[in-house]
Protein backbone atom coordinates (compact mmCIF):
# COMPACT_ATOMS: atom_id res chain seq x y z
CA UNK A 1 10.26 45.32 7.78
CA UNK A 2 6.34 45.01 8.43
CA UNK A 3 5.93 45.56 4.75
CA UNK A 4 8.21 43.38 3.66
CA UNK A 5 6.42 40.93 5.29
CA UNK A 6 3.11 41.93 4.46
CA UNK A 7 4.56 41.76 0.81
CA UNK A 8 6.38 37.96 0.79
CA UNK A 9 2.98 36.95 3.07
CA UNK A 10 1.81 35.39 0.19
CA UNK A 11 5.19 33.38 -0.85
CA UNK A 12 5.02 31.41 2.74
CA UNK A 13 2.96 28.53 1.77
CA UNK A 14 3.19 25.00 2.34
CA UNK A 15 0.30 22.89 -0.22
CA UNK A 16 -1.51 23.82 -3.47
CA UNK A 17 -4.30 24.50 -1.34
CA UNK A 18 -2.81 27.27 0.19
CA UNK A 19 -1.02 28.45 -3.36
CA UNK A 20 -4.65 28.68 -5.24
CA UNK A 21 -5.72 31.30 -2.67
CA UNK A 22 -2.52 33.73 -3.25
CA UNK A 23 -2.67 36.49 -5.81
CA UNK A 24 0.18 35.52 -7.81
CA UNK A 25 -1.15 32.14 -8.75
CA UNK A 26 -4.12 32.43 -9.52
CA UNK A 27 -2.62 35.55 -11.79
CA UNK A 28 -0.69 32.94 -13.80
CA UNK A 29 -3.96 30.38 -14.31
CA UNK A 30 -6.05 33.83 -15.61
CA UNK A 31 -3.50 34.22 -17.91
CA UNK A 32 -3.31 30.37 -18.58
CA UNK A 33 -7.19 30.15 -18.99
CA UNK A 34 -7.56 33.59 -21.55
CA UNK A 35 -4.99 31.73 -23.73
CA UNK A 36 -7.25 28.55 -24.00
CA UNK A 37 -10.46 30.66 -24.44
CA UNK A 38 -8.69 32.86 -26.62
CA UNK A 39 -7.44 29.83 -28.64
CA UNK A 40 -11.29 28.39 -28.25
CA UNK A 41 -12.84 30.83 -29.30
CA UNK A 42 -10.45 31.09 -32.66
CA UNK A 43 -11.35 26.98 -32.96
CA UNK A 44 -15.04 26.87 -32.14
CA UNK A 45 -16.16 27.22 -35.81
CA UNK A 46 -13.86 25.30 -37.35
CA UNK A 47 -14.09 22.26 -34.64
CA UNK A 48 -16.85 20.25 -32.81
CA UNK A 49 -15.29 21.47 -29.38
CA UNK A 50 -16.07 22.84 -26.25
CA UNK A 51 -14.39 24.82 -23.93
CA UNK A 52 -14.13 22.04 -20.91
CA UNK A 53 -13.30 19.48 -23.39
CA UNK A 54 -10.31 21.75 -25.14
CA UNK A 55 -9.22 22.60 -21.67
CA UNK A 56 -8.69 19.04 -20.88
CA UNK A 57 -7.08 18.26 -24.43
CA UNK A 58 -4.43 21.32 -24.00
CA UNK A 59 -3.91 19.32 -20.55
CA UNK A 60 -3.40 16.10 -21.46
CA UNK A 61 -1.33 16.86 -24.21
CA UNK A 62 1.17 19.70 -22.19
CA UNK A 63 0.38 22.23 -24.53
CA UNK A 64 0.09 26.15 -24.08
CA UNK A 65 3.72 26.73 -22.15
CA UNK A 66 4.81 30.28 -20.71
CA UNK A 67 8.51 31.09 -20.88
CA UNK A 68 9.89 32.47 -17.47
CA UNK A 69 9.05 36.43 -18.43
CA UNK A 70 5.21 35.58 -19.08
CA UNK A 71 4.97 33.70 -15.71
CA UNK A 72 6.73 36.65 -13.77
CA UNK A 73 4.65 39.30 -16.22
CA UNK A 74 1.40 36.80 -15.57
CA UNK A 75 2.33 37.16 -11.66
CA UNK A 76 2.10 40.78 -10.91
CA UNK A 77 5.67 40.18 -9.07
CA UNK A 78 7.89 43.15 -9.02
CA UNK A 79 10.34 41.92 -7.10
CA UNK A 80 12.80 39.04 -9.04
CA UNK A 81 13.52 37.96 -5.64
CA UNK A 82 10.02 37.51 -5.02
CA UNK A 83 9.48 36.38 -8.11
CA UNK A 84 12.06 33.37 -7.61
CA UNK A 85 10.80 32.60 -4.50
CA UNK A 86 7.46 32.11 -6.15
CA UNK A 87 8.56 30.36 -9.17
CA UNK A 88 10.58 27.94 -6.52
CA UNK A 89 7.46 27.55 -4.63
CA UNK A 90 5.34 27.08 -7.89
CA UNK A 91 7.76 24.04 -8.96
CA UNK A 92 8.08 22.25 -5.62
CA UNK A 93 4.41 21.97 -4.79
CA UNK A 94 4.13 20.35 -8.49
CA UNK A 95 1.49 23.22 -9.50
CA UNK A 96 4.08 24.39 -12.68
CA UNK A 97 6.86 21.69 -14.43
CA UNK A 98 9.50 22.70 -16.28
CA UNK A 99 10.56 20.97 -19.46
CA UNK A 100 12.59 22.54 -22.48
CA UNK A 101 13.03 26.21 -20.92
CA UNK A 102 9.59 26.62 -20.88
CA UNK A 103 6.70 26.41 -17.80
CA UNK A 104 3.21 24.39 -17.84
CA UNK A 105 0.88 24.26 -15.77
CA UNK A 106 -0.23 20.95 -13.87
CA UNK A 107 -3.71 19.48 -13.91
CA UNK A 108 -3.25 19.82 -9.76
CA UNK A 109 -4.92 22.89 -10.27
CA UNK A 110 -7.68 21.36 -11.02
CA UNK A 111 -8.12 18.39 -8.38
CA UNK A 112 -7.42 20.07 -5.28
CA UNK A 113 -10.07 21.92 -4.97
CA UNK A 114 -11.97 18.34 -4.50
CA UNK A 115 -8.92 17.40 -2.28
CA UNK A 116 -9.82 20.40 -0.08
CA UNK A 117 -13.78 19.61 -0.14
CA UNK A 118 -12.81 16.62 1.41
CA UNK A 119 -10.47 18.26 4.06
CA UNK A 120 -13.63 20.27 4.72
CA UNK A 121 -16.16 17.90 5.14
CA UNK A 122 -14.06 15.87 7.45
CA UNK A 123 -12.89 18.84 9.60
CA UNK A 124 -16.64 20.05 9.87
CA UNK A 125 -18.36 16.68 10.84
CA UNK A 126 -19.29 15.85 14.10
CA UNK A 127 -18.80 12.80 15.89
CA UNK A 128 -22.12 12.26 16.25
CA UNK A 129 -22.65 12.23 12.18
CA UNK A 130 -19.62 9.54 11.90
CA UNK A 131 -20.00 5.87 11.23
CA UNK A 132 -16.82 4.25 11.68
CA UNK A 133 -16.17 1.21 10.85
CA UNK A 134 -12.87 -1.06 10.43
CA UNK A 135 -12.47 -0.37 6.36
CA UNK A 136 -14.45 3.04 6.14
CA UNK A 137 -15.49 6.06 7.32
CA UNK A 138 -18.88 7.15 6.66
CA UNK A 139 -19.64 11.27 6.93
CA UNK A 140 -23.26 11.43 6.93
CA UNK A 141 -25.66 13.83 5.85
CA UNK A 142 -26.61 16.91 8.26
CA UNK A 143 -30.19 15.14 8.65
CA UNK A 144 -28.79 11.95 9.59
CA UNK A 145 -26.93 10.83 12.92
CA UNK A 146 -25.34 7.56 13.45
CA UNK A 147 -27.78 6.07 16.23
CA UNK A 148 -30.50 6.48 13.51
CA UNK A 149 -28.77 3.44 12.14
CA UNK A 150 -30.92 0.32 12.95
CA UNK A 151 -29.13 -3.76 13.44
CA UNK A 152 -30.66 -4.32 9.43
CA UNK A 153 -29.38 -1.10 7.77
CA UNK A 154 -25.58 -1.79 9.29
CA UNK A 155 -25.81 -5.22 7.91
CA UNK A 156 -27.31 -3.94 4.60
CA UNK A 157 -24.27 -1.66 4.65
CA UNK A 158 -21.92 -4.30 5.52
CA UNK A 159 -23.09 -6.57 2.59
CA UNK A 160 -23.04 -3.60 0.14
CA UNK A 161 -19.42 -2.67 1.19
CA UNK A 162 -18.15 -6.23 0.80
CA UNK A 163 -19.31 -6.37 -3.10
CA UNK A 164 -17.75 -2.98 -3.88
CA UNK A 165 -14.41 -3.81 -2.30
CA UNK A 166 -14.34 -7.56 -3.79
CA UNK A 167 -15.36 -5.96 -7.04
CA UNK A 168 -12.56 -3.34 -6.80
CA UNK A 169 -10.22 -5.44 -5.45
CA UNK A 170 -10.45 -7.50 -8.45
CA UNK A 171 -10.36 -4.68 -11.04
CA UNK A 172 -7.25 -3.25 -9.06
CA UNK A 173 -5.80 -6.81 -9.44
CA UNK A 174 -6.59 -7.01 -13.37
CA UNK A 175 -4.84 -3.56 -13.51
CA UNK A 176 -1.78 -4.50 -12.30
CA UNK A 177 -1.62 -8.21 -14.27
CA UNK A 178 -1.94 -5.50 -16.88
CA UNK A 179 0.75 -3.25 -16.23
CA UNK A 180 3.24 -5.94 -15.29
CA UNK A 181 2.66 -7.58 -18.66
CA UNK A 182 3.32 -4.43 -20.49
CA UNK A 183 6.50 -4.08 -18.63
CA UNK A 184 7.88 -7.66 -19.44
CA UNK A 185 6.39 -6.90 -23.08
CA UNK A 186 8.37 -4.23 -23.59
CA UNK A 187 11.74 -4.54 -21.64
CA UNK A 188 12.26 -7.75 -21.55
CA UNK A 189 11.03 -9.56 -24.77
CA UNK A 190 11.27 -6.92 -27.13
CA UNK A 191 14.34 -5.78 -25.96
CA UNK A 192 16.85 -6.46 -28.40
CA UNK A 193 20.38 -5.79 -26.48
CA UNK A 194 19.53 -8.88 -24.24
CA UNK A 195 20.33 -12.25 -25.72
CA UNK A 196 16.77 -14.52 -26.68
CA UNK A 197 18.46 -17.45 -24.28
CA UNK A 198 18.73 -15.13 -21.17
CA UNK A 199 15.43 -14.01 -21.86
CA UNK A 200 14.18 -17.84 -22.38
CA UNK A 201 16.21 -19.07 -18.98
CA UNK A 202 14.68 -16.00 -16.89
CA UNK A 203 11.19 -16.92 -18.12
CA UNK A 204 11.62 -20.68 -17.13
CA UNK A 205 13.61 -19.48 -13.70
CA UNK A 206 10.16 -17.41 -13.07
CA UNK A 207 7.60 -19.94 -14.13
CA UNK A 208 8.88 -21.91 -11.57
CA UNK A 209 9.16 -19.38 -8.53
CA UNK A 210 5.73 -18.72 -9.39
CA UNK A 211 4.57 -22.08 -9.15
CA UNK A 212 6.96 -22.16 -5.30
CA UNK A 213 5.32 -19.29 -4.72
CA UNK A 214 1.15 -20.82 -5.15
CA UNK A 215 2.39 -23.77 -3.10
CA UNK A 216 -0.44 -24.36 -1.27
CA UNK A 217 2.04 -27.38 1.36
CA UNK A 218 4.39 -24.36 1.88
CA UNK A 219 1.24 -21.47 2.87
CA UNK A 220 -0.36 -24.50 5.57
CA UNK A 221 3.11 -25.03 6.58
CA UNK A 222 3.40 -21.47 7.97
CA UNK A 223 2.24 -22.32 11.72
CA UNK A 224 3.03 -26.06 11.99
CA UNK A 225 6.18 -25.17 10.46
CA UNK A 226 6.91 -28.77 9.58
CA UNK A 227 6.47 -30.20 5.93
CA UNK A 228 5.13 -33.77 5.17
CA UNK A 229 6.53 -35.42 1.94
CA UNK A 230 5.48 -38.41 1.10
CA UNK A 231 5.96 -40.75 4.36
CA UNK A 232 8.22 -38.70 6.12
CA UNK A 233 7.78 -34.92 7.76
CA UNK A 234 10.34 -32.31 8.04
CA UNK A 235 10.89 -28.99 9.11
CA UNK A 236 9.60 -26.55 6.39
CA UNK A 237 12.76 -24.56 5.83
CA UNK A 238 14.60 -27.92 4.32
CA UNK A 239 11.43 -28.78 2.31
CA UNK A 240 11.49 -25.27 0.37
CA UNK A 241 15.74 -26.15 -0.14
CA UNK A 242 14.77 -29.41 -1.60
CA UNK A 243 11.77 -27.86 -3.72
CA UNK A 244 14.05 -25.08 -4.56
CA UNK A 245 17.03 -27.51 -5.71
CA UNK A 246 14.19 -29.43 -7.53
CA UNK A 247 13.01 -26.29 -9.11
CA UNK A 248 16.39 -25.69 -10.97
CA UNK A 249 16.48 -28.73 -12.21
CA UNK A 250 12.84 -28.22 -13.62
CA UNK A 251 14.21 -24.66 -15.04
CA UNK A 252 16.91 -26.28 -16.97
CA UNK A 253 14.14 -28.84 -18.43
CA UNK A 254 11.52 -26.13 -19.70
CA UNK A 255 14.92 -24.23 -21.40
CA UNK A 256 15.74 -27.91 -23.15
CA UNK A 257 12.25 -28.28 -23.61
CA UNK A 258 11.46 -25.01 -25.38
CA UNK A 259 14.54 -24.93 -27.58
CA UNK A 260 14.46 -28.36 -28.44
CA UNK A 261 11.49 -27.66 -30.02
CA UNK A 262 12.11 -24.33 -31.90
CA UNK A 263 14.83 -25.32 -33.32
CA UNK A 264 14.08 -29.20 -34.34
CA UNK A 265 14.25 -28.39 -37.58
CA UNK A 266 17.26 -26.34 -37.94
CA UNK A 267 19.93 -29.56 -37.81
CA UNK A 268 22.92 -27.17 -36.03
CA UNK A 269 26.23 -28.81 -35.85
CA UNK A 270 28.25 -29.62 -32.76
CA UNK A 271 30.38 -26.47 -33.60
CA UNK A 272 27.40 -23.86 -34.53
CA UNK A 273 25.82 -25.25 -30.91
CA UNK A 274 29.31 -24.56 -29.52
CA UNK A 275 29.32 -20.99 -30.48
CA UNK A 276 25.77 -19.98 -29.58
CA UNK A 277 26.76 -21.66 -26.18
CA UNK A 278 29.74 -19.05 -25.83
CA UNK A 279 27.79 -16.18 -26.96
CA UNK A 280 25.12 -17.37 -24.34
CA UNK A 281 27.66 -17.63 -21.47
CA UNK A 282 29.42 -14.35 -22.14
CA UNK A 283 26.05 -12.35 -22.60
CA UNK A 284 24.45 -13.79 -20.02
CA UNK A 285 25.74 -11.92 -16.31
CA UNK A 286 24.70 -8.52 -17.96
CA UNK A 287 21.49 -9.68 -19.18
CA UNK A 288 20.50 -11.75 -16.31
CA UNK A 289 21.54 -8.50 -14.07
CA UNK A 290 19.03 -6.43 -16.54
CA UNK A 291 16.13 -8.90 -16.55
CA UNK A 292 16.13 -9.07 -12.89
CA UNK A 293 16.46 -5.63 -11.99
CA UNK A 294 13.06 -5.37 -14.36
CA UNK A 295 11.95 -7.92 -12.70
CA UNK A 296 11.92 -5.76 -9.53
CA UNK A 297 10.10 -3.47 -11.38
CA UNK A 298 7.44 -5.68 -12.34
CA UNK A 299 7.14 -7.25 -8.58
CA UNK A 300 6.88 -3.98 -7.17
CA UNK A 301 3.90 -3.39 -9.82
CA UNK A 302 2.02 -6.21 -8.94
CA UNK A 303 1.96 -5.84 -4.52
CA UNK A 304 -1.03 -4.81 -3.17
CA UNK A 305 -0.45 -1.71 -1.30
CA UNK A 306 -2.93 0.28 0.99
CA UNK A 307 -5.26 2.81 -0.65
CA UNK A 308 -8.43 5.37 0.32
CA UNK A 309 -11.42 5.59 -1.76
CA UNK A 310 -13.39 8.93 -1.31
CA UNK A 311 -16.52 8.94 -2.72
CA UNK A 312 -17.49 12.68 -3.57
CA UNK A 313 -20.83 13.74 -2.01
CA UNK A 314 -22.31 15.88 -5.17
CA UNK A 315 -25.98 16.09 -3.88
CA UNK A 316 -25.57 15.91 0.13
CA UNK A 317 -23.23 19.34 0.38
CA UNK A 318 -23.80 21.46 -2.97
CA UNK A 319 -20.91 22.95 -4.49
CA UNK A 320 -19.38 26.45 -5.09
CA UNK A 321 -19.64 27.86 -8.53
CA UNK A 322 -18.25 30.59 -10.44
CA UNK A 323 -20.65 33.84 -11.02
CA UNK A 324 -18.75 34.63 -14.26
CA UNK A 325 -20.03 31.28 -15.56
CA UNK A 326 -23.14 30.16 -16.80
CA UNK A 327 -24.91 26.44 -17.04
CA UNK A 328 -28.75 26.50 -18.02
CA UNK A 329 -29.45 23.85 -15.13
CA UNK A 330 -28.17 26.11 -12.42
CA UNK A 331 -31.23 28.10 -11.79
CA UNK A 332 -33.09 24.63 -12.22
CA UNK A 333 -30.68 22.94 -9.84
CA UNK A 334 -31.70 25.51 -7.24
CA UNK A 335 -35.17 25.22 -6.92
CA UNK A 336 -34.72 21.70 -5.91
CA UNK A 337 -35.19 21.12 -1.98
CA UNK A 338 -32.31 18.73 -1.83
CA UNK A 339 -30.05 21.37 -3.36
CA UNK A 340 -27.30 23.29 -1.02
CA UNK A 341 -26.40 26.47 -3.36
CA UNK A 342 -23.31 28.07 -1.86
CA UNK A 343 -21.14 30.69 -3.63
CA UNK A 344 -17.65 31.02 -3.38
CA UNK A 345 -16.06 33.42 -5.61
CA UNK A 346 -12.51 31.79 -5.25
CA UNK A 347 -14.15 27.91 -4.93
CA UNK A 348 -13.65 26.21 -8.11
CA UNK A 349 -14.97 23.08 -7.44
CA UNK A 350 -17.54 22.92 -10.01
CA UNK A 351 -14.42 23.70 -12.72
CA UNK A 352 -12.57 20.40 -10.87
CA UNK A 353 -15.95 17.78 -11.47
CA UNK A 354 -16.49 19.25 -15.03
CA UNK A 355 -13.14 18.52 -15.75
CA UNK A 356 -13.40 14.99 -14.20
CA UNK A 357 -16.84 14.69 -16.33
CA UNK A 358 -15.02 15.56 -19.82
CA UNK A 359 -12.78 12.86 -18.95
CA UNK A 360 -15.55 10.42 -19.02
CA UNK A 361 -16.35 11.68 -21.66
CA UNK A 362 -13.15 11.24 -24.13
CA UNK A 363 -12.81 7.80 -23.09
CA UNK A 364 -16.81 7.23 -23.50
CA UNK A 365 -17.42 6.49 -20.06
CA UNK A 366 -20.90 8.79 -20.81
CA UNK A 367 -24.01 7.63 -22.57
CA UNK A 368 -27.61 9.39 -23.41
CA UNK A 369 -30.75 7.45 -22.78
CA UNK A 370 -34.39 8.76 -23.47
CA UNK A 371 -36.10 7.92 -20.15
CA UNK A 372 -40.19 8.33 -20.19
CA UNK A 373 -41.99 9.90 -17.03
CA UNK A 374 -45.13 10.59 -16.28
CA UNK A 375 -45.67 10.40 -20.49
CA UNK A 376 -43.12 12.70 -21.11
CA UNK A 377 -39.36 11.54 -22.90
CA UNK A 378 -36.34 13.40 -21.03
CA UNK A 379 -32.72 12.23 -22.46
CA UNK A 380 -30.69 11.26 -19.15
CA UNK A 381 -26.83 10.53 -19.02
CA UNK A 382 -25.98 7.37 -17.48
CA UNK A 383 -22.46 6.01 -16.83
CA UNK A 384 -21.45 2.64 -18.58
CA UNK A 385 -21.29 -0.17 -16.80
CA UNK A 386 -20.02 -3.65 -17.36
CA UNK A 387 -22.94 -6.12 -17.11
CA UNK A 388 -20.76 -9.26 -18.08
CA UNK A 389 -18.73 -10.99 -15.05
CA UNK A 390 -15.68 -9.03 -14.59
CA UNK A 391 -13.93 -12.30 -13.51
CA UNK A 392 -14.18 -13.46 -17.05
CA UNK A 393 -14.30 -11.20 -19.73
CA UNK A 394 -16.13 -11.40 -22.71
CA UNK A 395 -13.55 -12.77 -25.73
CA UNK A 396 -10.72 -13.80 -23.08
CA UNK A 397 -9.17 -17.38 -22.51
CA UNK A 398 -9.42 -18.42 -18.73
CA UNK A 399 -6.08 -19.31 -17.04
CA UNK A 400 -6.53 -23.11 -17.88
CA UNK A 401 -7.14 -22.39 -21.74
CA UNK A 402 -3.94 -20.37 -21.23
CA UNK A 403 -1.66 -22.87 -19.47
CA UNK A 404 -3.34 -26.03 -21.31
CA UNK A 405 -2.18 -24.01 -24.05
CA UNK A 406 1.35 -23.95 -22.95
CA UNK A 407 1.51 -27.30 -21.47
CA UNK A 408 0.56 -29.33 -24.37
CA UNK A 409 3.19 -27.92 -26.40
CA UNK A 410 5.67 -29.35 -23.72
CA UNK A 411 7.40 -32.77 -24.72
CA UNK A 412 5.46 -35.92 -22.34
CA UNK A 413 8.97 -35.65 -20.01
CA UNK A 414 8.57 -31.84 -19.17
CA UNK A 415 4.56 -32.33 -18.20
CA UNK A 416 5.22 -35.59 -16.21
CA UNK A 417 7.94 -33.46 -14.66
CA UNK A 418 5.87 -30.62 -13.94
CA UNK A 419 2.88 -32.30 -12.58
CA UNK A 420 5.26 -34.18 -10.11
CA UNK A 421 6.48 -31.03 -9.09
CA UNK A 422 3.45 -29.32 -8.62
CA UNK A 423 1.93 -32.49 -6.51
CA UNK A 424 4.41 -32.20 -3.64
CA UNK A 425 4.02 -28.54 -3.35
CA UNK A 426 0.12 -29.54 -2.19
CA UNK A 427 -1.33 -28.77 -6.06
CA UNK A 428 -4.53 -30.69 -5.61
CA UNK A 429 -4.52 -32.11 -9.64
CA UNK A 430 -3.74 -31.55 -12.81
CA UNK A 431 -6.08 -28.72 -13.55
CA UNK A 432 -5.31 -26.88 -10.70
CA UNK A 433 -1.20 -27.23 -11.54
CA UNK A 434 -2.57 -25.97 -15.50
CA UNK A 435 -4.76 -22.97 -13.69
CA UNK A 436 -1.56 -21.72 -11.61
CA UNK A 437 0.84 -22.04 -14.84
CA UNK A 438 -1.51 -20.21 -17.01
CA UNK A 439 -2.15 -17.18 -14.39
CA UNK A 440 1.22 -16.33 -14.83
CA UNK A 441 1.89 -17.05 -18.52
CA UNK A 442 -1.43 -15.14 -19.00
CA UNK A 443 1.21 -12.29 -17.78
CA UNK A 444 4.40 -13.55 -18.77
CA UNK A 445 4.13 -14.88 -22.34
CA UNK A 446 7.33 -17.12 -23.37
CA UNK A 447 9.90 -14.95 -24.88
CA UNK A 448 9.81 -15.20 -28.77
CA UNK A 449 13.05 -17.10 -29.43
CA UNK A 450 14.54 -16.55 -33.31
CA UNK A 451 15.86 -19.22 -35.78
CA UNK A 452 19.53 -20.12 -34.35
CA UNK A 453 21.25 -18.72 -37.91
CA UNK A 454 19.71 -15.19 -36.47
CA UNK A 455 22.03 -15.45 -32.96
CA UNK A 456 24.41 -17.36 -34.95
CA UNK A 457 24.86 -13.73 -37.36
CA UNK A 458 24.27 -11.64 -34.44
């Protein structure tokens, strides 16, 4: 019984962590890694390639599988109920996937060896090298303490923290505009099995929640919980039933509006209006039902959820690094005072921030500079930054170009109509209404809307 334990000892794990340090695994990714290098190796002169670069490729790209026997040959398992167990264990902790009978290994092998760097640096600082603060926590270096810290060097801090997060705040925000667009892009207005009317009423239904939404009467109204409109004030809940009931009303005009428009031209008679009107009506439950449950898609793309930022400490702590491997600015990196060689045969951190550095690399993130010191040239890499506003990037319409845009195609009762809707919701003038619209069309374009023969001959 001892030995059967002793034997399954290495099965009984419960993270990645703890699977990169058992035989088995790291069996399978020697086996995984002599295929690429084998493959490499068979490339190299035919390819401008290197071995990091091809092992992120092969990656990216799920290539190099393992059928079930190679994984339990790869593993050294004897057992098949060992085996199992491990394969189980291998699936569950996300380290292999399984797709079309065959096996492939995850990139998670490569990041947690960072994640557990980070476990380790937090486990092994004291308090007395912790600077806490209420939306960080600083680990500081082994020469540093956190009374060292002067009044001016916390504010400096302070001020240097608030740029970062209002800078990443705002890329994190551009991201998800992003995202949410593609999502309407591509399952609402290109999708074909919903009819170009649902499509055009959801679109005005939304333009109009969004504009509730921005209200800036309703957000001052959340204490006093009373409303004023016009001469009279009343509780807030009935003022957002009466915007709300005014808001349908405004739906039904930007639907008029819209296809009034499009279709000018296309003189339809009372019967061939009659018959897109029943297609409309019986298409429209099941495609309303489909846009909106996208919709929840899109509105769970675009919340702002909590997140934690670890910055990696290259320089402070060192890193491990593999003794079969060889870099010719080791040795350099070595000699340097500020440089903390450690060796850990089974560490392979230094695999995990090459990996992370070729993928700077494929999507250019990396550029070479000639830098002169002292009279001599060195070539430096540098990472690309941005030096336009990221608010406003280069080539892009602002919101107002965007819902200006929009709004002057509108006929003169739709804009009157909208501008008296956005001034009692607390819009302080026109520009401001325009700004709001075009935020959310900048997202949401209008759904392309076919000649009326097309849904006519559907």
């Amino acid at each position: 019984m001892r030995e059967f334990r002793k034997k399954n000892k290495q099965l009984k794990v419960q993270n990645l962590t703890e699977l990169l340090q058992r035989k088995a695994f790291t069996n399978v990714v020697t086996d995984f890694e002599e295929k690429i290098r084998t493959d490499y190796l068979r490339l190299k002169n035919n390819e401008n390639i290197t071995l990091l670069k091809f092992r992120l490729d092969i990656l990216q790209n799920k290539g190099h599988g393992f059928t079930k026997n190679e994984i339990r040959n790869a593993s050294k398992l004897k057992s098949k109920s060992q085996f199992d167990k491990f394969l189980k264990t291998c699936l569950e902790l996300e380290a292999l996937e399984h797709r079309n009978k065959m096996y492939y290994l995850t990139p998670k092998y490569i990041y947690e060896p960072l994640k557990t760097r980070h476990r380790r640096t937090i486990d092994g600082t004291p308090a007395e090298r912790t600077y806490l603060d209420e939306h960080f926590l600083f680990y500081l270096p082994e020469n540093i303490v956190f009374n060292d810290f002067k009044r001016e060097d916390m504010i400096q801090i302070n001020k240097t923290l608030e740029d970062f997060f209002i800078s990443l705040r705002k890329i994190l925000e551009n991201i998800r505009r992003k995202k949410a667009e593609m999502i309407w892009l591509n399952e609402i207005n290109n999708a074909e099995q919903v009819n170009p009317l649902v499509k055009l009423d959801m679109w005005a239904c939304l333009l109009v929640e969004y504009l509730l939404h921005h209200s800036t009467a309703i957000f001052l109204s959340v204490t006093t919980k009373m409303v004023k409109i016009e001469r009279e004030t009343i509780p807030r809940e009935t003022a957002i039933k009466i915007w709300k009931r005014k808001g349908e009303s405004l739906r039904q005009e930007i639907f008029d509006d819209v296809l009034t428009r499009i279709w000018k031209n296309e003189n339809l008679t009372e019967e061939q209006i009659s018959q897109i009107n029943i297609c409309y009506k019986k298409e429209y439950t099941a495609g309303y039902l489909y846009c909106k449950e996208v919709w929840s898609k899109i509105a769970k793309t675009l919340q702002q959820q909590d997140y934690t930022f670890v910055i990696n400490p290259f320089i402070e702590h060192g890193f491990g690094y593999h003794k079969e491997d060889t870099d010719e600015n080791i040795e350099y990196l070595k000699s340097l005072p500020w440089f903390k060689y450690s060796f850990r045969e089974e560490d392979k951190l230094m695999d995990a921030l090459n990996y992370v550095r070729q993928m700077e690399v494929s999507n250019k993130m990396i550029e070479t500079k000639e830098v002169e010191r002292n009279g001599n040239k060195y070539q430096w890499e540098f990472k690309i930054t941005d030096e336009k506003p990221l608010a406003n990037p280069a080539n892009l319409p602002s919101y107002f170009e965007i819902g200006k845009k929009y709004f002057d195609a509108f006929q003169s009762p739709l804009q009157k109509s909208l501008l008296c809707f956005c001034k009692n919701l607390g819009y302080k003038n026109k520009k401001q209404s325009i700004e709001i619209m075009g935020e959310f069309l900048g997202m949401f374009p209008g759904p392309d809307i076919p000649p009326a023969y097309n849904i006519l001959t559907k």
